[in-house]
Protein backbone atom coordinates (compact mmCIF):
# COMPACT_ATOMS: atom_id res chain seq x y z
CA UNK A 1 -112.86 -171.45 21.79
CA UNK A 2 -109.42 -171.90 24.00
CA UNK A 3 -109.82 -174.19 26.64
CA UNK A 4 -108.32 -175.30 29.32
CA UNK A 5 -108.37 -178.35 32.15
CA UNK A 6 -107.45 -178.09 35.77
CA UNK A 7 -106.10 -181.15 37.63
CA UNK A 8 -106.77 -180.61 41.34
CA UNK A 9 -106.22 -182.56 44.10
CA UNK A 10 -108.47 -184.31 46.59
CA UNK A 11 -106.08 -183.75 49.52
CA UNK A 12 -106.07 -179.94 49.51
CA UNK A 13 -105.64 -177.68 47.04
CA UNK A 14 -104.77 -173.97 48.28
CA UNK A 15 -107.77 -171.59 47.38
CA UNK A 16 -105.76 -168.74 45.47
CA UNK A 17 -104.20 -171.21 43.51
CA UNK A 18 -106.66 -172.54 41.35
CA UNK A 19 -109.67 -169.99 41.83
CA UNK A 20 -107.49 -167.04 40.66
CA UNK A 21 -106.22 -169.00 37.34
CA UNK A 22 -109.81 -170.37 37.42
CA UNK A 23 -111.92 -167.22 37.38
CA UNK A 24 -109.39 -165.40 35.09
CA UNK A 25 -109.17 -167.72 32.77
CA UNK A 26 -113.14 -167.84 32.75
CA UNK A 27 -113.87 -164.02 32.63
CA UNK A 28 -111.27 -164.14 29.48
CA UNK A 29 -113.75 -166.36 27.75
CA UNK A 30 -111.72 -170.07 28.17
CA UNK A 31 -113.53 -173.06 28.66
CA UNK A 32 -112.51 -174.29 31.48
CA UNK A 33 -112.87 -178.26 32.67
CA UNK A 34 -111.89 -179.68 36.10
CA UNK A 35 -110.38 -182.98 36.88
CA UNK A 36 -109.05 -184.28 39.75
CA UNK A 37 -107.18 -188.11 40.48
CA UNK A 38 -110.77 -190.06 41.32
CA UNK A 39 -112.83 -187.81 39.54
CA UNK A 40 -114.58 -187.33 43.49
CA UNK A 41 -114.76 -183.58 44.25
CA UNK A 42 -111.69 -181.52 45.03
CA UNK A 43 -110.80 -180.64 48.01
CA UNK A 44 -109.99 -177.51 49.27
CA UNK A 45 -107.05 -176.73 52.53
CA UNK A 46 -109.17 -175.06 54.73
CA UNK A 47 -105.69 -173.12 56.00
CA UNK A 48 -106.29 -171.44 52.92
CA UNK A 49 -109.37 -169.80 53.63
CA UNK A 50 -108.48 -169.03 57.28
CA UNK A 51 -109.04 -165.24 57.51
CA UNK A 52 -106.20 -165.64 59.93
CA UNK A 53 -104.31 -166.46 56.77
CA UNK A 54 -105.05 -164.97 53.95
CA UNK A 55 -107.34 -161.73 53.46
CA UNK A 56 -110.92 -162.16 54.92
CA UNK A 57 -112.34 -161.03 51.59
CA UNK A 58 -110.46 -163.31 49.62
CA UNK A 59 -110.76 -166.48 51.87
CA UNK A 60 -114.99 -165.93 51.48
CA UNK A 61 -114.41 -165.47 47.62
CA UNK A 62 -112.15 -168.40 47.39
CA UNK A 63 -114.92 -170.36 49.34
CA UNK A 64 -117.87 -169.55 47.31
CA UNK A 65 -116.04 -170.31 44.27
CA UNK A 66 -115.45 -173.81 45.78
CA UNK A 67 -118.98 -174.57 47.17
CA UNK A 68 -120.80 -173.18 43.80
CA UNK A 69 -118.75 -173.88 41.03
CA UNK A 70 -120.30 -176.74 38.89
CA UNK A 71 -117.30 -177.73 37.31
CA UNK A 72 -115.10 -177.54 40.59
CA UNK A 73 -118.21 -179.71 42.03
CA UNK A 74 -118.30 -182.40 38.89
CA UNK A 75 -115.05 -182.98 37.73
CA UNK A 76 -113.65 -185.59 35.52
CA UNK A 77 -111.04 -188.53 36.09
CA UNK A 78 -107.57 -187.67 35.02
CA UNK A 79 -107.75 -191.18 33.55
CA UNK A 80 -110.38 -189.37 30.92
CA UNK A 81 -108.74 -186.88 30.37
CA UNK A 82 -106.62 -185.97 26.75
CA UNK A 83 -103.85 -182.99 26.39
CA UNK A 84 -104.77 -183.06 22.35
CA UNK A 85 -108.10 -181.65 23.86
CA UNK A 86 -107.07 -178.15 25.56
CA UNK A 87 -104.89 -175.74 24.63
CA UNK A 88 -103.49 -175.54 28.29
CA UNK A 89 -103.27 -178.05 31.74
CA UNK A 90 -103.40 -176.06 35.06
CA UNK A 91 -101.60 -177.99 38.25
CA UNK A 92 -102.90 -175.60 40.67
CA UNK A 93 -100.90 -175.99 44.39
CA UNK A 94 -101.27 -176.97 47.62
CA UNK A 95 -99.24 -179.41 49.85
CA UNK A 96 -102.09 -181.64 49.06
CA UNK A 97 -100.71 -182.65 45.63
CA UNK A 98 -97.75 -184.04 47.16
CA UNK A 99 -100.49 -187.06 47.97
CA UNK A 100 -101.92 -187.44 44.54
CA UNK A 101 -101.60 -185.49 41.51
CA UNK A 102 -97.90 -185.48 41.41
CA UNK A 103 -98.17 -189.33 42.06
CA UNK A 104 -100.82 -189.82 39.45
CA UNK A 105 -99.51 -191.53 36.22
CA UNK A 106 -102.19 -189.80 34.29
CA UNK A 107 -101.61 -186.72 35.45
CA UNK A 108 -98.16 -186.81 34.59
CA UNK A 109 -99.29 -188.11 30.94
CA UNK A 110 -100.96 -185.04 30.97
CA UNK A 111 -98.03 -182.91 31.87
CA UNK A 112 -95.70 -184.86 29.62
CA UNK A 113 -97.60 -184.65 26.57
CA UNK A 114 -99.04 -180.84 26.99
CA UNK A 115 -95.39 -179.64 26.95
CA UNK A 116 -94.33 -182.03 24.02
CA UNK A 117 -97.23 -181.14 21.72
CA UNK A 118 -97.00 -178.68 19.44
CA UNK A 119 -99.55 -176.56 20.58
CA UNK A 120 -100.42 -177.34 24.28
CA UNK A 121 -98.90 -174.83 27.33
CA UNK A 122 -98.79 -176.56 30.54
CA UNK A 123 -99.03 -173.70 34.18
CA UNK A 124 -98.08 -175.56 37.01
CA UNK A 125 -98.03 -173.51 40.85
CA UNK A 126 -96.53 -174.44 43.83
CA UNK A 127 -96.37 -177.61 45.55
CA UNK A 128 -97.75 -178.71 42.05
CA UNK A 129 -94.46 -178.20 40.76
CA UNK A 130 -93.07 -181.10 42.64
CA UNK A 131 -94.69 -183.24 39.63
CA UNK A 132 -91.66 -182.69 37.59
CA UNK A 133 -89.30 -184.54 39.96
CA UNK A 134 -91.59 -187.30 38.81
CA UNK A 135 -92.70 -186.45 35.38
CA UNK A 136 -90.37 -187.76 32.14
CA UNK A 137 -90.60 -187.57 28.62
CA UNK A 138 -91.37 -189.66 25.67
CA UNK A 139 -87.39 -190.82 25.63
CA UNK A 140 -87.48 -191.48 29.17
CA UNK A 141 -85.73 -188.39 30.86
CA UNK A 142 -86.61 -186.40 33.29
CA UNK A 143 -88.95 -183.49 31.65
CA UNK A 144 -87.94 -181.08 33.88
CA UNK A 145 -84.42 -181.29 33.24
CA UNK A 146 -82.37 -178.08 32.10
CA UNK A 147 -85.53 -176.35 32.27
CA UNK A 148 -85.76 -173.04 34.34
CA UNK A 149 -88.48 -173.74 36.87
CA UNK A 150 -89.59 -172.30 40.01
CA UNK A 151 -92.12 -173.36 42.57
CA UNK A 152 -92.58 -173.49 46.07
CA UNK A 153 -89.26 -172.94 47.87
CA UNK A 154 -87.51 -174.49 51.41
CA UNK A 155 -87.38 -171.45 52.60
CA UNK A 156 -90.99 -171.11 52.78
CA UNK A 157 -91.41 -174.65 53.78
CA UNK A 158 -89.27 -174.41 56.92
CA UNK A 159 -92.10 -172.56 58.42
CA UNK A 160 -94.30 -174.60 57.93
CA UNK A 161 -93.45 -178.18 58.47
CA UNK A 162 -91.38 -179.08 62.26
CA UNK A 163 -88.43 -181.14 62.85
CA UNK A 164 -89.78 -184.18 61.76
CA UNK A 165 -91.70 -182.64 58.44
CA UNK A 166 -94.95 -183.02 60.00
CA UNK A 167 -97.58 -180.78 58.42
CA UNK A 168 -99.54 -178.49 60.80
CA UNK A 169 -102.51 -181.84 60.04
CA UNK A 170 -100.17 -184.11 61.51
CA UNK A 171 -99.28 -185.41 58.24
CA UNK A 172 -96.03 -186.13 56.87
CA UNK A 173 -94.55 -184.04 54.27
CA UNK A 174 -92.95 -186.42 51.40
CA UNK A 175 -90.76 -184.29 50.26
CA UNK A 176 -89.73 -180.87 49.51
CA UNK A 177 -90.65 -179.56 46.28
CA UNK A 178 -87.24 -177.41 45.46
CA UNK A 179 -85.32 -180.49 46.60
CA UNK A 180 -86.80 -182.84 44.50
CA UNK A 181 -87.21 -181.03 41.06
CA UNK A 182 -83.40 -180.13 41.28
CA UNK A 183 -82.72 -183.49 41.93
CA UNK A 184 -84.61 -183.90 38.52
CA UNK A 185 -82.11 -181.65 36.97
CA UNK A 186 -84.06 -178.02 37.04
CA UNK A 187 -82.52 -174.82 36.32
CA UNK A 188 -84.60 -173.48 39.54
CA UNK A 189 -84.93 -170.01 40.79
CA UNK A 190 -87.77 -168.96 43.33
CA UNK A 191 -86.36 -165.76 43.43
CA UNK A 192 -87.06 -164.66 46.63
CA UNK A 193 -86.61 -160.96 46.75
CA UNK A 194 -89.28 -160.16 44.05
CA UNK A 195 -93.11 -160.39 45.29
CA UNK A 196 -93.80 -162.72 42.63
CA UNK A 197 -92.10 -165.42 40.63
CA UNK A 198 -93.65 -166.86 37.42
CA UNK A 199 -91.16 -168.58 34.69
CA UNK A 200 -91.85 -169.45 31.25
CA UNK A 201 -89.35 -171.92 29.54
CA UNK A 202 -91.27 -173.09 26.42
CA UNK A 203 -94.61 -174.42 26.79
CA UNK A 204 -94.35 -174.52 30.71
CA UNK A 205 -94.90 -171.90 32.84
CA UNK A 206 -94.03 -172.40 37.02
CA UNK A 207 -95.16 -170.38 39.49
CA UNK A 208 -94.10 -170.32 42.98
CA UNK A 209 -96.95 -169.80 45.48
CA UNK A 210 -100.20 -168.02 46.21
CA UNK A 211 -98.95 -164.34 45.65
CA UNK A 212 -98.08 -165.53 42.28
CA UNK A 213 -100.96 -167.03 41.17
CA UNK A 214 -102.75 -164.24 39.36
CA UNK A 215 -99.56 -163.12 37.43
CA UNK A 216 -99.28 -167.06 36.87
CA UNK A 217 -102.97 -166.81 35.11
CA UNK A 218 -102.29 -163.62 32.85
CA UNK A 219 -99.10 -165.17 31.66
CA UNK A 220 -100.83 -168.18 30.83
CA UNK A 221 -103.34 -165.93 28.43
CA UNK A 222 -100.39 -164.27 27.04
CA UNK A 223 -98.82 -167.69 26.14
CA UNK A 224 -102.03 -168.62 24.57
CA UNK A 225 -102.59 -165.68 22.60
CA UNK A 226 -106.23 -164.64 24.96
CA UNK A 227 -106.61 -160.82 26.19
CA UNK A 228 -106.39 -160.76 29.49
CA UNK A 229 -110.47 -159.38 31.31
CA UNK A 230 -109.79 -155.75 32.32
């Protein structure tokens, strides 16, 4: 059976993100495991279930998923966690991740050796994307580098963040994704005029943001060979 893990974040993970790949992946017969940093819980940015955010139906979907789901509910430590073991590694978004999975050593072991195996296809959406300005490979180098990417872009973060980067939480942002992962050397192109943006260079696949995220999941079947659920 394909499988698949998920490595989501304890500081808020944006609903669409993960429970779209999630539920797709899972109605197209993958078995699926979640991790997260701790191996506590993820969870989820209640902005992203905000009916004054996102589409009332989807936000209560997106919630159930999150309060019922046994695996979302019992995860593993990334620490645990092996690429050799799944045929894919989700990085579902979220600003959260900016706190701790694209900080996480293991999680970028994951990354690193999912896209340098020979079999392994690593999707990564969103602010999840900002792991590759962290993320190198076996020689040292910056994975991401030469690679066309995209991910969550300034333009959308302007609107979110004020003068001083502060969130809407009163956090500070780090850093901006599309700053960072070009700094790491990425071919990157959000392209902004299209509805969605999902690239494929290899065995990673990017996609930039919520509206992406279930094109993001049936490209991930494609890559892995799995008939999409009608």
């Amino acid at each position: 059976m394909t499988s698949a893990l998920f490595v989501v974040s304890e500081h808020g993970y944006w609903g669409e993100e993960c429970i779209e790949p999630l539920t797709t992946l899972t109605d197209a017969g993958v078995d699926v495991t979640v991790a997260t940093p701790s191996g506590s819980p993820p969870v989820l940015d209640e902005r992203s279930v905000d009916p004054e955010n996102v589409d009332p139906d989807l936000a209560e979907h997106v919630r159930e998923v999150h309060e019922t789901d046994e695996r979302l509910n019992d995860p593993i430590p990334v620490a645990r966690a092996e690429a050799d073991d799944y045929d894919a590694v989700v990085f579902p978004g979220g600003h959260g991740t900016e706190w701790d999975v694209n900080q996480d050593s293991d999680a970028r072991r994951l990354l690193r050796d999912t896209v340098e195996g020979e079999d392994g296809t690593a999707l990564v959406v969103c602010h999840a994307v900002g792991i590759l300005a962290f993320a190198r490979d076996s020689d040292g180098e910056f994975l991401v580098a030469g690679r066309s990417v995209t991910g969550f872009p300034n333009a959308w973060e302007e609107g979110i963040v004020d003068d001083d980067d502060l969130m809407p939480d009163g956090r500070k942002l780090p850093y901006w994704v599309e700053d960072e992962v070009n700094a790491a050397g990425a071919d990157w192109d959000a392209d902004l005029d299209a509805d969605t943006s999902v690239t494929v260079d290899g065995d990673l696949v990017t996609a930039r943001g919520p509206p992406s995220s279930a094109e993001a999941a049936r490209t991930l079947l494609d890559e892995l060979g799995v008939e999409a659920p009608a």
